[in-house]
Protein backbone atom coordinates (compact mmCIF):
# COMPACT_ATOMS: atom_id res chain seq x y z
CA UNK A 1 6.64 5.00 0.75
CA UNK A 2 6.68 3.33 -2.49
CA UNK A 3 2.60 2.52 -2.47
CA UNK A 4 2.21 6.77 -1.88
CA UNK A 5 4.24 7.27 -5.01
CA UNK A 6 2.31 5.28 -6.54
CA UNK A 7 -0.70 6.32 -5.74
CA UNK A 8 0.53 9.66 -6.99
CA UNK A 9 1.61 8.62 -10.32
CA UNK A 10 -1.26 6.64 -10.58
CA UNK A 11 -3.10 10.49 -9.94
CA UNK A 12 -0.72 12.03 -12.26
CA UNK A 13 -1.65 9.77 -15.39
CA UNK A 14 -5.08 9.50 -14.56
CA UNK A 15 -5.47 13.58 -14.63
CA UNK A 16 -2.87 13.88 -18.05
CA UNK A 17 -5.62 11.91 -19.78
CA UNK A 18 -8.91 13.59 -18.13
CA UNK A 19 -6.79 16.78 -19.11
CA UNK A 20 -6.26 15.52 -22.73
CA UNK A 21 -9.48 14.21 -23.53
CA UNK A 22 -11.24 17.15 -22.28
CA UNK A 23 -8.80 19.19 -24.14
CA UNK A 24 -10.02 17.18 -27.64
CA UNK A 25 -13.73 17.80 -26.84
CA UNK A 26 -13.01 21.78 -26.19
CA UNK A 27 -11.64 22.07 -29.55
CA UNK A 28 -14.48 20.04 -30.56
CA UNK A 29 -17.19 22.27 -29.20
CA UNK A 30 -15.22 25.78 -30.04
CA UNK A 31 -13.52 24.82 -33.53
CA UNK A 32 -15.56 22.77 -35.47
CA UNK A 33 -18.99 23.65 -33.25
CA UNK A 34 -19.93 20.30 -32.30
CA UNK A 35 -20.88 19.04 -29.06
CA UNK A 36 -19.41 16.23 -27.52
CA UNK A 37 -21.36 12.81 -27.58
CA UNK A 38 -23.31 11.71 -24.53
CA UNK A 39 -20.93 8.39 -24.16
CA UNK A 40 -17.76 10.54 -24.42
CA UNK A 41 -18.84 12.60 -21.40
CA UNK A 42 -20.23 9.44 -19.53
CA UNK A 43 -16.89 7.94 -19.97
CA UNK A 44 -15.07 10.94 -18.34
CA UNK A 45 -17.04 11.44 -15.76
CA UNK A 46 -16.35 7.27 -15.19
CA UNK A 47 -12.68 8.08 -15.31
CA UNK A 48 -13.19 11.33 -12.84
CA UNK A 49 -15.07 8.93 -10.70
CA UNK A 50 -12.00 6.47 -10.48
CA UNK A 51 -9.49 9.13 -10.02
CA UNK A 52 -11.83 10.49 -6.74
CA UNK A 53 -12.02 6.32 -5.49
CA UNK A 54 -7.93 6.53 -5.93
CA UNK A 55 -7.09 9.88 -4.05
CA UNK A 56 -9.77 9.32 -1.57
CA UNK A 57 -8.32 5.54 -0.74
């Protein structure tokens, strides 16, 4: 039982910091009207990679 919770907090803190980063790059894009850099969204969709290769394990 103790590896499943896990697993889920693992989830949990892996989608509060998907969530935050892609909140930063919204205001990015609708506040100041620029658009994010090509390594910032690489590196998210790295992380949203990882998070799939967790849930799916």
């Amino acid at each position: 039982m103790t590896d499943k919770r896990q697993k889920k907090e693992n989830v949990k803190i892996y989608l509060r910091e998907l969530r935050q980063n892609l909140k930063e790059m919204h205001l990015e894009v609708t506040d100041e009207l620029v658009l994010p850099q090509p390594n910032d969204v690489k590196k998210l969709m790295n992380k949203m990679e990882e998070l799939l290769k967790l849930i799916e394990s």
